[in-house]
Protein backbone atom coordinates (compact mmCIF):
# COMPACT_ATOMS: atom_id res chain seq x y z
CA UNK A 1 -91.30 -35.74 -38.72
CA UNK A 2 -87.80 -35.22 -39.29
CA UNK A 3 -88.12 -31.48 -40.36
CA UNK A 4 -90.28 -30.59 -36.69
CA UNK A 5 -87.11 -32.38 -34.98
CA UNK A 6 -84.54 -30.64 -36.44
CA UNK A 7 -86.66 -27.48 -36.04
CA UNK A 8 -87.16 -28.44 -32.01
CA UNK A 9 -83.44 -28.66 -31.98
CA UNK A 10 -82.88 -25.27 -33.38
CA UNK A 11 -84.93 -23.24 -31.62
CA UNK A 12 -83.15 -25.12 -27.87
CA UNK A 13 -79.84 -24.06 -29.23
CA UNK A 14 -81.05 -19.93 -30.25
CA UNK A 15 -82.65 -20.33 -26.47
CA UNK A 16 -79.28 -21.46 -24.90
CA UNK A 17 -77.33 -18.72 -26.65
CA UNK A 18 -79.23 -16.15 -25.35
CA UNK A 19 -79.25 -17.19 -21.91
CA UNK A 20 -75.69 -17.17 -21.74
CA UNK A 21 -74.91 -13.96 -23.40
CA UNK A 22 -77.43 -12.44 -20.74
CA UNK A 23 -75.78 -14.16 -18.15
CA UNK A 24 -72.38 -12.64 -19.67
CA UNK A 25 -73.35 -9.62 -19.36
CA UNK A 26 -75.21 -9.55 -15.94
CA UNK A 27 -71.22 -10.59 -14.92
CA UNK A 28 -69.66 -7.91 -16.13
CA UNK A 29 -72.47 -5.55 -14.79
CA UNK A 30 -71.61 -6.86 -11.40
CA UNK A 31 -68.00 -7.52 -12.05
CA UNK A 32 -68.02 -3.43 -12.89
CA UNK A 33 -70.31 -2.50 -9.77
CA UNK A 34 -68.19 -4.20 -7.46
CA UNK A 35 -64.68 -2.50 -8.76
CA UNK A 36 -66.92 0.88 -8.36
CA UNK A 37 -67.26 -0.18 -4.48
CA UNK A 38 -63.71 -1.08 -3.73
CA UNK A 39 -61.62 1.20 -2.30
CA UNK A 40 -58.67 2.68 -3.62
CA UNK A 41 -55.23 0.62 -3.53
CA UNK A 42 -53.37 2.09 -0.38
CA UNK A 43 -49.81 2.57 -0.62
CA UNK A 44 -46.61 3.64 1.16
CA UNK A 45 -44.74 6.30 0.02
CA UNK A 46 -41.58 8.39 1.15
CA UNK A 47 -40.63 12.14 -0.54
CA UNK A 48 -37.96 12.68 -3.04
CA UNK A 49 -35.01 14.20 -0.41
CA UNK A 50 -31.93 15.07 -2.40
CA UNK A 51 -28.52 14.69 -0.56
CA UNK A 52 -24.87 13.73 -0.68
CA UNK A 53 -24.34 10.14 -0.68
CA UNK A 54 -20.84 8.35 -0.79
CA UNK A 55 -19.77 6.52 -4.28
CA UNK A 56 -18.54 3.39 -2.75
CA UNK A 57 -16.37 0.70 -4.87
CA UNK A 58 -15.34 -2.87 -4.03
CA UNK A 59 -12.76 -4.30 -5.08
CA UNK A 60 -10.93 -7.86 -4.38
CA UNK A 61 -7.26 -7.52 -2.76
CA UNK A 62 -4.36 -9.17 -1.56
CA UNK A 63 -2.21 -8.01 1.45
CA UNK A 64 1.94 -7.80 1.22
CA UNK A 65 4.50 -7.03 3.84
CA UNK A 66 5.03 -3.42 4.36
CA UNK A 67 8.69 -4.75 4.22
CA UNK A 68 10.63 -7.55 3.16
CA UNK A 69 14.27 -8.95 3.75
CA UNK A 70 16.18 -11.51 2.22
CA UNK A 71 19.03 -12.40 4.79
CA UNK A 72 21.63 -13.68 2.95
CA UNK A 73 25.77 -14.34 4.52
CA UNK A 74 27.85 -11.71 3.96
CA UNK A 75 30.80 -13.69 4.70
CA UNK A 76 31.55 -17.38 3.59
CA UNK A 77 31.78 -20.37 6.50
CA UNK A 78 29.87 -23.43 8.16
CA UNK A 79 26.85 -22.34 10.22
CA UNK A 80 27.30 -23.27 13.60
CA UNK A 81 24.24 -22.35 15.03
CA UNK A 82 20.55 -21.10 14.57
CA UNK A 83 20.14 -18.34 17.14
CA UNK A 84 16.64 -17.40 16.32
CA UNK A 85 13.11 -19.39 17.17
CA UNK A 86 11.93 -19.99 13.11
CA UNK A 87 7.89 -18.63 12.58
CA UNK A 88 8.28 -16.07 15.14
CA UNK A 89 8.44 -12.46 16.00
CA UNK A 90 11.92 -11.03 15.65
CA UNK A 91 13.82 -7.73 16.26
CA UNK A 92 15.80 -5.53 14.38
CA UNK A 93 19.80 -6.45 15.54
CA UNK A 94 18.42 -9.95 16.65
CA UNK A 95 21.21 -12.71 16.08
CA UNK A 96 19.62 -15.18 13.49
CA UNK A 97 22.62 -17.80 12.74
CA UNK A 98 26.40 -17.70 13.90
CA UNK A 99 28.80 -18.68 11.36
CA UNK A 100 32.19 -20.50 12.54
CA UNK A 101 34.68 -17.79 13.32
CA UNK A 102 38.07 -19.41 13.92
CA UNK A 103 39.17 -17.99 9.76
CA UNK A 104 38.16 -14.82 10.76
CA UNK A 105 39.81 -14.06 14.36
CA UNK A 106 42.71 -15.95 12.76
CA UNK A 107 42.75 -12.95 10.11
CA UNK A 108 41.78 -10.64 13.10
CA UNK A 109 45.12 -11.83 14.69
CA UNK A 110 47.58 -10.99 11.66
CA UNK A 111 46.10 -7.98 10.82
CA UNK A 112 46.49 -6.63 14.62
CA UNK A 113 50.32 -7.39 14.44
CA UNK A 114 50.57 -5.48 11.58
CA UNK A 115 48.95 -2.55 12.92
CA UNK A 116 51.79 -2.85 15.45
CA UNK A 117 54.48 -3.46 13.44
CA UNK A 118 54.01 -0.65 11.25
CA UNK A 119 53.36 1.42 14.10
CA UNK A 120 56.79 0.52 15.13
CA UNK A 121 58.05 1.72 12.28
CA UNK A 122 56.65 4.92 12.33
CA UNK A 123 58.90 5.33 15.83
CA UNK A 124 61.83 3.90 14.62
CA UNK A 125 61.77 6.69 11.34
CA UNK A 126 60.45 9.67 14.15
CA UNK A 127 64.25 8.38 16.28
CA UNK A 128 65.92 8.87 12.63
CA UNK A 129 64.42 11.91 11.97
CA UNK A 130 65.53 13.39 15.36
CA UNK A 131 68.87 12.04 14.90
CA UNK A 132 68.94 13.69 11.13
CA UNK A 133 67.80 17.32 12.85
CA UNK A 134 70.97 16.77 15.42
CA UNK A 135 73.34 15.68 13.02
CA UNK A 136 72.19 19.43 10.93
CA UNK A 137 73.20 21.10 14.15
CA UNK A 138 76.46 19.73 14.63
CA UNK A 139 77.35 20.19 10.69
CA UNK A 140 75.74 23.74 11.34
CA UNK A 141 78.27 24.22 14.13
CA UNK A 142 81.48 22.78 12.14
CA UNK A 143 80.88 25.11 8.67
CA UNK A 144 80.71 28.15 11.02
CA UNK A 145 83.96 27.14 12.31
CA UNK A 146 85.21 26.81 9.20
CA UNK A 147 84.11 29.61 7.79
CA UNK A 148 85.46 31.98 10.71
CA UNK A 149 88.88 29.69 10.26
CA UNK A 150 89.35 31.18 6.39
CA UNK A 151 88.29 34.51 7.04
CA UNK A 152 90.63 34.64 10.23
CA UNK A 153 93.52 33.20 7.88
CA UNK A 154 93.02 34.38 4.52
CA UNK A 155 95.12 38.10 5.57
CA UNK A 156 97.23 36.16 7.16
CA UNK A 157 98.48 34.60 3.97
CA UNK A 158 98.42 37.85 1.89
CA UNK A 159 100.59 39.02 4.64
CA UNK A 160 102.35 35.82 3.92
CA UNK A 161 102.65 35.17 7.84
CA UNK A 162 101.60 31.96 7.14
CA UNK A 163 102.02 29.24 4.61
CA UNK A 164 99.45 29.24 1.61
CA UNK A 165 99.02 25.49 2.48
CA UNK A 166 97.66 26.16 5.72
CA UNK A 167 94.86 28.34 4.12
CA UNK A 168 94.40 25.42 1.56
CA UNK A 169 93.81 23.67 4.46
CA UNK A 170 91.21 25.88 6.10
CA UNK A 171 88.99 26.05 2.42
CA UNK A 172 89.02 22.59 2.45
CA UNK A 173 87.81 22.15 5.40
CA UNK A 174 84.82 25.04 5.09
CA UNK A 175 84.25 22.66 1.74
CA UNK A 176 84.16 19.91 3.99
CA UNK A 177 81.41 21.31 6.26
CA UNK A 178 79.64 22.76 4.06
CA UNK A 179 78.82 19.17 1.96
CA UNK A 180 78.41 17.77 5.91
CA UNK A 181 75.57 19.51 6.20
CA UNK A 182 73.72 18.92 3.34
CA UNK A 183 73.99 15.42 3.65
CA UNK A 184 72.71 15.86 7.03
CA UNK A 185 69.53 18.01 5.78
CA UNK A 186 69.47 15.46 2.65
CA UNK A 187 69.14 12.90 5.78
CA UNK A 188 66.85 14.97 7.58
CA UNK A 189 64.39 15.07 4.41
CA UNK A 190 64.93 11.53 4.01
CA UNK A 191 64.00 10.70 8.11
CA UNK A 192 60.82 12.57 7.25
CA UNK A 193 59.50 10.91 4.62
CA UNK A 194 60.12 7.86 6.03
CA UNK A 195 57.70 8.50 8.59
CA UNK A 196 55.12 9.47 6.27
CA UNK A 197 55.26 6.55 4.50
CA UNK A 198 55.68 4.19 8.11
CA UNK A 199 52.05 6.23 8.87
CA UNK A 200 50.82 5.52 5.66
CA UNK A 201 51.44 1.82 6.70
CA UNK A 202 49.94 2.08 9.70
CA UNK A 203 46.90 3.23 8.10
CA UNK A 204 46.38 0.18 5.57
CA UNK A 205 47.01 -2.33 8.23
CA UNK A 206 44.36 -0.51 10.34
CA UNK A 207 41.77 -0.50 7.51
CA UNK A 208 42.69 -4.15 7.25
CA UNK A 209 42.08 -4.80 10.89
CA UNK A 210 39.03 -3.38 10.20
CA UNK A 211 37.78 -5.38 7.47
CA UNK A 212 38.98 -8.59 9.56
CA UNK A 213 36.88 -7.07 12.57
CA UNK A 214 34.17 -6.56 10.31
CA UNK A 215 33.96 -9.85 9.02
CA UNK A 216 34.13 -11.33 11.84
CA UNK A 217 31.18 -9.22 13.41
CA UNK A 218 29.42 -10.70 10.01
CA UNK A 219 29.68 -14.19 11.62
CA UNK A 220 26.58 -13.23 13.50
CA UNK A 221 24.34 -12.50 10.86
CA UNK A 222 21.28 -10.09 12.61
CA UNK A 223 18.28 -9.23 11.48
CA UNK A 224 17.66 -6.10 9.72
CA UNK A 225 14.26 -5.34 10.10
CA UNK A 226 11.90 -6.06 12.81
CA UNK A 227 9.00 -8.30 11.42
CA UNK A 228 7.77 -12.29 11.33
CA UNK A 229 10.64 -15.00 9.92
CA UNK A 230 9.95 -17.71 7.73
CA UNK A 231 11.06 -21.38 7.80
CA UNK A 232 14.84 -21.52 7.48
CA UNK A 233 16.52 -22.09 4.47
CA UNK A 234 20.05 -23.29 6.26
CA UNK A 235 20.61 -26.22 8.86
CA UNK A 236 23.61 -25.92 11.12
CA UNK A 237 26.76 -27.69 9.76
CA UNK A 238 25.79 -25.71 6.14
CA UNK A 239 28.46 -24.69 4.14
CA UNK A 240 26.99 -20.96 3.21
CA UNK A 241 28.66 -18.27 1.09
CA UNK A 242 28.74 -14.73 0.69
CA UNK A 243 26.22 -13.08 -0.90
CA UNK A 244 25.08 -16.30 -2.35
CA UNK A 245 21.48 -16.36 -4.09
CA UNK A 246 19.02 -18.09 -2.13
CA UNK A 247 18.36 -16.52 1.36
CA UNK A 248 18.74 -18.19 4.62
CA UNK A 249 15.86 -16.73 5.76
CA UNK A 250 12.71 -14.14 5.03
CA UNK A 251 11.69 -11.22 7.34
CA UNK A 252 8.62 -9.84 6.71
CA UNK A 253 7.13 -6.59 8.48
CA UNK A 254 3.62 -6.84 8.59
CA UNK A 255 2.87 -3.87 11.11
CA UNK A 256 1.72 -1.93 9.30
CA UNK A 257 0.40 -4.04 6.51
CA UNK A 258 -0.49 -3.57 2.79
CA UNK A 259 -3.15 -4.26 0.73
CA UNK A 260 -3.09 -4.16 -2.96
CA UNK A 261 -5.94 -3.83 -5.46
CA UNK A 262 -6.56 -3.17 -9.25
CA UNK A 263 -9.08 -0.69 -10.45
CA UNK A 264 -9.69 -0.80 -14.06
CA UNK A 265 -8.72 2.52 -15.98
CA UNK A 266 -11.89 3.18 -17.27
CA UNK A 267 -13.58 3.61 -14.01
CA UNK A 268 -10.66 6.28 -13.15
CA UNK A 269 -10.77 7.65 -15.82
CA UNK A 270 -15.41 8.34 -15.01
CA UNK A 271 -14.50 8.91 -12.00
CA UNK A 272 -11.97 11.94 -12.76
CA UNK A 273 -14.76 13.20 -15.87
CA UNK A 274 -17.63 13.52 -12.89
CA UNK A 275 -14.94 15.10 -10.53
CA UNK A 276 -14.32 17.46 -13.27
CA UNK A 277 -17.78 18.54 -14.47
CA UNK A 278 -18.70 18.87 -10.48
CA UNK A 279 -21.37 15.98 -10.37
CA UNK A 280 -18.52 14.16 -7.96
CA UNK A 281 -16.92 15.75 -4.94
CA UNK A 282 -13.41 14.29 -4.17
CA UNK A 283 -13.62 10.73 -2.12
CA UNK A 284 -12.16 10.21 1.47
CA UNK A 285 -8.66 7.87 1.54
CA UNK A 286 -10.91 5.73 3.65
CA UNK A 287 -10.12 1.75 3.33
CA UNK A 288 -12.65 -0.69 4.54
CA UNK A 289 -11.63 -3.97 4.45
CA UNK A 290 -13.84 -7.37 4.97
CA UNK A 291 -12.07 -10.54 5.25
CA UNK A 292 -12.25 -14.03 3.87
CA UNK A 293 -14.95 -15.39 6.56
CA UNK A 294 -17.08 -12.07 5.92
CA UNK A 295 -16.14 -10.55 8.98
CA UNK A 296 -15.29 -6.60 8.87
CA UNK A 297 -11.61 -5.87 9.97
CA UNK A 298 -11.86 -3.35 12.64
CA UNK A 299 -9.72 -0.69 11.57
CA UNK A 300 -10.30 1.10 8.48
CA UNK A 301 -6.86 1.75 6.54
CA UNK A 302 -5.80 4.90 4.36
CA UNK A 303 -4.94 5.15 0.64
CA UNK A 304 -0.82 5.23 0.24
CA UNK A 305 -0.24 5.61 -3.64
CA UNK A 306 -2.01 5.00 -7.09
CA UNK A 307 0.43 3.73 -9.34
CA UNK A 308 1.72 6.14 -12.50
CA UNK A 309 1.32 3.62 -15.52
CA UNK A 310 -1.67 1.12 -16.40
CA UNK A 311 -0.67 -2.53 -16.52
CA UNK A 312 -1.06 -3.36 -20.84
CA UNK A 313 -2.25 -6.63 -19.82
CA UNK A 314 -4.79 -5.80 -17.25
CA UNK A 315 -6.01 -2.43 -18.70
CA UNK A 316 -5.68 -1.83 -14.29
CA UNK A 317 -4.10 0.55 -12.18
CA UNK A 318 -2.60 -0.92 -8.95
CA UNK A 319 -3.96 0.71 -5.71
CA UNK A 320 -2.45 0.49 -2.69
CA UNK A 321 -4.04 1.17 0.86
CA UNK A 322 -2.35 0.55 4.59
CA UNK A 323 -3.46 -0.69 7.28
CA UNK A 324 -2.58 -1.00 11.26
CA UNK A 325 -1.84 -4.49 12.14
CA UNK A 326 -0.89 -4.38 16.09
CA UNK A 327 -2.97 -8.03 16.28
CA UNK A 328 -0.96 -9.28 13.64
CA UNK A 329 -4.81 -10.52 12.46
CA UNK A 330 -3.73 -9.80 8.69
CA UNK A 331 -0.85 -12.36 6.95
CA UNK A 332 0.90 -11.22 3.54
CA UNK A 333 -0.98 -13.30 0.80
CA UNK A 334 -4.17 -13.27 2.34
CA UNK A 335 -7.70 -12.41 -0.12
CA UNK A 336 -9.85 -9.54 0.93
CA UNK A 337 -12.44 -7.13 0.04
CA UNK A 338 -11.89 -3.42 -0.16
CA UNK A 339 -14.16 -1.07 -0.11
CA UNK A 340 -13.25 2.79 -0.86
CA UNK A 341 -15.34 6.14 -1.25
CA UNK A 342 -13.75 7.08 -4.39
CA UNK A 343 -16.27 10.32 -4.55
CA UNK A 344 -19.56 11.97 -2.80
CA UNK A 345 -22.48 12.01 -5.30
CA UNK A 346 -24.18 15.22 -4.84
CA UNK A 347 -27.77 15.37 -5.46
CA UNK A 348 -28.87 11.92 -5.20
CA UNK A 349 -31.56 10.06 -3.66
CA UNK A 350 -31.81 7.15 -1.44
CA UNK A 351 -34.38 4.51 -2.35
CA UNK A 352 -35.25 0.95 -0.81
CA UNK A 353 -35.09 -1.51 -3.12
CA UNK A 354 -38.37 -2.21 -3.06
CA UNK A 355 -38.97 0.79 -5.02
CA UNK A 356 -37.67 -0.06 -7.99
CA UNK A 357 -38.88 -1.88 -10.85
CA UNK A 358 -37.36 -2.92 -14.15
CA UNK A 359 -38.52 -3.26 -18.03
CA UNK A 360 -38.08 -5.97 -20.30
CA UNK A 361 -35.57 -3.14 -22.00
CA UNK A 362 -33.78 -2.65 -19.11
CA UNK A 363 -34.80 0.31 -18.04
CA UNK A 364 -35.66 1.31 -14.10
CA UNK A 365 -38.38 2.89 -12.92
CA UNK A 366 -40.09 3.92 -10.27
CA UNK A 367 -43.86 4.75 -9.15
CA UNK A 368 -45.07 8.27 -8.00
CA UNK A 369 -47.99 9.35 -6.75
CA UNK A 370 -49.16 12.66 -8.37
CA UNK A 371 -50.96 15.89 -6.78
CA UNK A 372 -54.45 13.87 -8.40
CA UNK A 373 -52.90 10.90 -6.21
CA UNK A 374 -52.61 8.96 -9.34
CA UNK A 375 -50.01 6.35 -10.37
CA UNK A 376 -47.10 7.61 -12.49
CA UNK A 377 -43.78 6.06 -13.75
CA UNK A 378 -40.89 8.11 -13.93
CA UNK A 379 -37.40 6.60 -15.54
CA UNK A 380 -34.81 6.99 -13.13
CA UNK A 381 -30.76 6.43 -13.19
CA UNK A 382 -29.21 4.14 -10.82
CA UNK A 383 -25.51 4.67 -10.07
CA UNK A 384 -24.76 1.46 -7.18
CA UNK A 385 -26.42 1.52 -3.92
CA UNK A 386 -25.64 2.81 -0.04
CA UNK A 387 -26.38 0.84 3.43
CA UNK A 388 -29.02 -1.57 1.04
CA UNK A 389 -30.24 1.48 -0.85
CA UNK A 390 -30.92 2.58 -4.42
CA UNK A 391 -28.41 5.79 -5.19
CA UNK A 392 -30.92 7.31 -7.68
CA UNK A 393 -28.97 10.07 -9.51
CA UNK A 394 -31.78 11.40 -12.47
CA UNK A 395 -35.08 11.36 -13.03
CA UNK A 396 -37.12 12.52 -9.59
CA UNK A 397 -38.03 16.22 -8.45
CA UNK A 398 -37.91 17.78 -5.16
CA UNK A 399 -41.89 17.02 -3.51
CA UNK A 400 -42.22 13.64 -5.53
CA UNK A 401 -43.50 10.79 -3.41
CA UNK A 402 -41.99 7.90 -4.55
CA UNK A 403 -44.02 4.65 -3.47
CA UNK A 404 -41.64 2.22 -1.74
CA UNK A 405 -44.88 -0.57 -0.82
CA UNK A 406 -47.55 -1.54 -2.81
CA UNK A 407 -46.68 -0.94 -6.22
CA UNK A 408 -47.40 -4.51 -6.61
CA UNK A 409 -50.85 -3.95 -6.63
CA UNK A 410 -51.65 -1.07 -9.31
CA UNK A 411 -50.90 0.50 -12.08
CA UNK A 412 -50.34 3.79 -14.34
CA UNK A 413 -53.21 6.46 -13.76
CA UNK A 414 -54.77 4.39 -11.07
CA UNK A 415 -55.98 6.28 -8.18
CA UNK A 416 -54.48 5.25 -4.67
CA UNK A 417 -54.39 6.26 -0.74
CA UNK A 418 -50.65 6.95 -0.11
CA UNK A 419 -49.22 6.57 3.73
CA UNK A 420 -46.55 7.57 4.68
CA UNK A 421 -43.47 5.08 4.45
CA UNK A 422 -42.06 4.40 7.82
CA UNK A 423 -38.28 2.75 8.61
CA UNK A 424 -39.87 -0.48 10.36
CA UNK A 425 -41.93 -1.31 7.46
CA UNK A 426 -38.42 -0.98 4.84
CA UNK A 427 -37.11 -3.36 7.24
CA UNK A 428 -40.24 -5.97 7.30
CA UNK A 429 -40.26 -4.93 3.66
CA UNK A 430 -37.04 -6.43 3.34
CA UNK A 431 -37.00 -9.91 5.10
CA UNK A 432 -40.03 -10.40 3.80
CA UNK A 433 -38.98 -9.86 0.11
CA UNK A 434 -35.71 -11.06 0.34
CA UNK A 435 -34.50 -7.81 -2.03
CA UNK A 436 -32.76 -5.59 0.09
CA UNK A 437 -29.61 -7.54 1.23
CA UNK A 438 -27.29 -5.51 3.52
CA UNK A 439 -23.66 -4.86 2.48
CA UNK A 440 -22.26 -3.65 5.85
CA UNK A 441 -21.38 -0.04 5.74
CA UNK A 442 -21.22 0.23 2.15
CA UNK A 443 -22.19 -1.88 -0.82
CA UNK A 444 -20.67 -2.59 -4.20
CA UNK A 445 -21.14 0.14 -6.40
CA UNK A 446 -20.88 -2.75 -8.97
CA UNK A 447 -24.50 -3.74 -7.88
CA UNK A 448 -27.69 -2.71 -10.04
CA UNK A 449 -30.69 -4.03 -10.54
CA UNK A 450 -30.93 -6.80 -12.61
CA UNK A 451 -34.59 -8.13 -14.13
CA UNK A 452 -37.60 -7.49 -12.97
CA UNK A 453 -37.28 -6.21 -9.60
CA UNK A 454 -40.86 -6.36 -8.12
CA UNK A 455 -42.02 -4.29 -5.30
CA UNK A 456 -43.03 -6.31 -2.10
CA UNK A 457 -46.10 -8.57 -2.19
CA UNK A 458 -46.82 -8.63 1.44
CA UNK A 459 -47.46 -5.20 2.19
CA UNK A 460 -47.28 -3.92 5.78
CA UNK A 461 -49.97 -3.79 8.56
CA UNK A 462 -50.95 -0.64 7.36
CA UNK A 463 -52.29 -1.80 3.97
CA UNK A 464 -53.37 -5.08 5.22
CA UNK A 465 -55.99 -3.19 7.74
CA UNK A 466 -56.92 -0.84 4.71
CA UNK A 467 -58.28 -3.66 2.50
């Protein structure tokens, strides 16, 4: 009895098996007839159009004053006043702060009377002089006398018709003149000199009227630039002296206005090797700046210098761009975003981001659809992205369509229905996927794909109606 059981049992379980291996295989008989009805995967594609596309970098930044000035006294005294409205706009020559003055027109004061005094002097040695020139006339006039007097007597005592004492007389005399009037030129010389030395006094206590003058102009201390002041440093009734070391105030010009940023010198150094070997054309001195609430500022700036020497703590090279600042929007100190076309790639290609896909290596790819409209994967090279778009630099050929929607759905050497990729669906393409995220003008050239980035899901109305 047991042996026809277990035999009954048998033969039920040999029955059930192959029922359910036909049944396995009548699925994959229709599983296999139905794929054979379906219609080919339908999906949008765009052709490979090479052209030049800007090489866009962003960097962070920080504005500075196109000028600064440190007003400090030039002269030492109490401040008196503030003559300038602190935190406000102020012009070159504006008064700032008046300084007490009564030292300095006090020194003003002497110096003046010496002017005059030694201007007096310079008369009184001119009257000398003239007096000196006169006296050399008259001495002039009495050694010709004398002279004529011995000439007229000296026959006269050969012919001993007069006394040899008189003509003593008459040579002393001519002696006598003679010495007069070198004294009076020795005078003369004298008179003269003295006047160059009362002029030469005049002269010092003019430059010293001078330096009291400007000193006391300096009690008004002005503003040397035009630009925004700071909070002052001074109160009236401050003792301040000259040329001390903390300012009284700051000026800062801010029209035009600055902006620093580093760029590390690797990237230069790329950027000057694909200049070199031609794959880079020569950037624009274009700045673009975006501000700290992610507004764009609405006046694009121009490159001013790139610093000589790398900074050995950075590994960075300092860039500096200005900018037009009439709405005094921008402040020194402020944090922005610049963005600069540091080169024009030639030959690249502009993908949506939907295009691209990436490997567990790390490698991006894209889909193409081949003459046999078959699926193929191509590697491709990404350098950054344009306006939300892939810069693709290698890997595609002129007449490649490149499918931008629906790669979700197939796979290599998969046959498909390719449409042609229209601008409307990139942009449902993008809110729908989330993956293309707008940059403004430009994007980061900082910015590649990272993991696995999928094609749309959702595909457009186009595809829908085709399934």
């Amino acid at each position: 009895m047991k042996h026809s059981h277990l035999f009954i049992a048998i033969s039920l379980a040999v029955s059930g098996l192959f029922i359910a291996g036909c049944d396995k295989k009548d699925d994959e008989a229709n599983a296999a007839a139905a794929q054979q009805q379906m219609p080919p995967a339908v999906v949008n594609v765009m052709p490979v159009q090479f052209q030049t596309v800007p090489l866009v970098h962003e960097f962070s930044g920080r504005t500075a004053a196109y000028e600064v000035a440190d007003i400090r006294p030039q002269v030492t005294g109490v401040v008196d006043e503030i003559l300038y409205p602190q935190g406000r706009m102020v012009q070159k020559g504006q008064p700032l702060y008046r300084i007490s003055p009564e030292n300095y027109q006090s020194s003003q004061g002497a110096s003046l009377a010496a002017v005059q005094q030694a201007e007096a002097n310079v008369q009184t040695a001119k009257a000398s002089y003239n007096n000196a020139v006169a006296n050399i006339e008259s001495q002039k006039a009495l050694l010709e006398q004398a002279q004529a007097d011995v000439q007229r007597l000296k026959p006269l005592v050969a012919q001993q018709a007069i006394s040899a004492q008189q003509y003593e007389q008459a040579v002393t005399q001519l002696k006598t003149a003679q010495a007069g009037l070198n004294s009076a030129q020795a005078a003369a010389q004298q008179a003269q000199a003295n006047i160059a030395s009362s002029q030469a006094a005049v002269n010092t206590a003019k430059a010293q009227l001078s330096g009291t003058q400007l000193d006391l102009n300096r009690t008004i201390v002005r503003a040397p630039i035009s630009g925004i002041s700071d909070r002052s440093n001074v109160t009236a009734g401050a003792l301040v002296n000259a040329n001390q070391a903390n300012p009284m105030v700051t000026i800062s010009k801010i029209n035009p206005i600055y902006v620093d940023i580093s760029q590390s010198s690797s990237e230069l150094l790329k950027l000057k090797q694909q200049q070199a070997s031609g794959a880079l054309q020569a950037g624009t001195n274009t700045v673009e700046l975006v501000l700290e609430d992610g507004s764009t500022y609405p006046i694009k700036g121009q490159m001013s210098l790139a610093e000589a020497n790398v900074d050995q703590d950075t590994g960075a090279v300092t860039l500096r761009a200005i900018f037009k600042n009439d709405n005094y929007m921008l402040l020194p100190g402020m944090y922005v975003k610049a963005r600069l076309v540091q080169g024009l790639i030639n030959n690249a290609v502009l993908l949506p981001q939907s295009a691209l896909t990436r490997t567990p290596k790390g490698d991006t790819q894209v889909y193409i659809v081949d003459q046999n409209d078959k699926i193929q994967v191509r590697d491709v090279t990404v350098e950054g992205t344009y306006n939300g778009n892939w810069i693709v630099t290698d890997g595609l050929q002129a007449g490649e369509n490149i499918v931008v929607i629906g790669g979700s759905k197939v796979k290599p050497e998969q046959e498909v229905v390719s449409k042609p990729y229209q601008a409307a669906s990139a942009g449902n393409a993008a809110q729908q996927g989330g993956a293309a995220q707008a940059q403004g003008p430009v994007a980061n050239k900082s910015q590649t794909p990272k993991g696995p980035v999928a094609p749309q899901k959702q595909e457009t109305p186009e595809t829908d109606a085709a399934k």
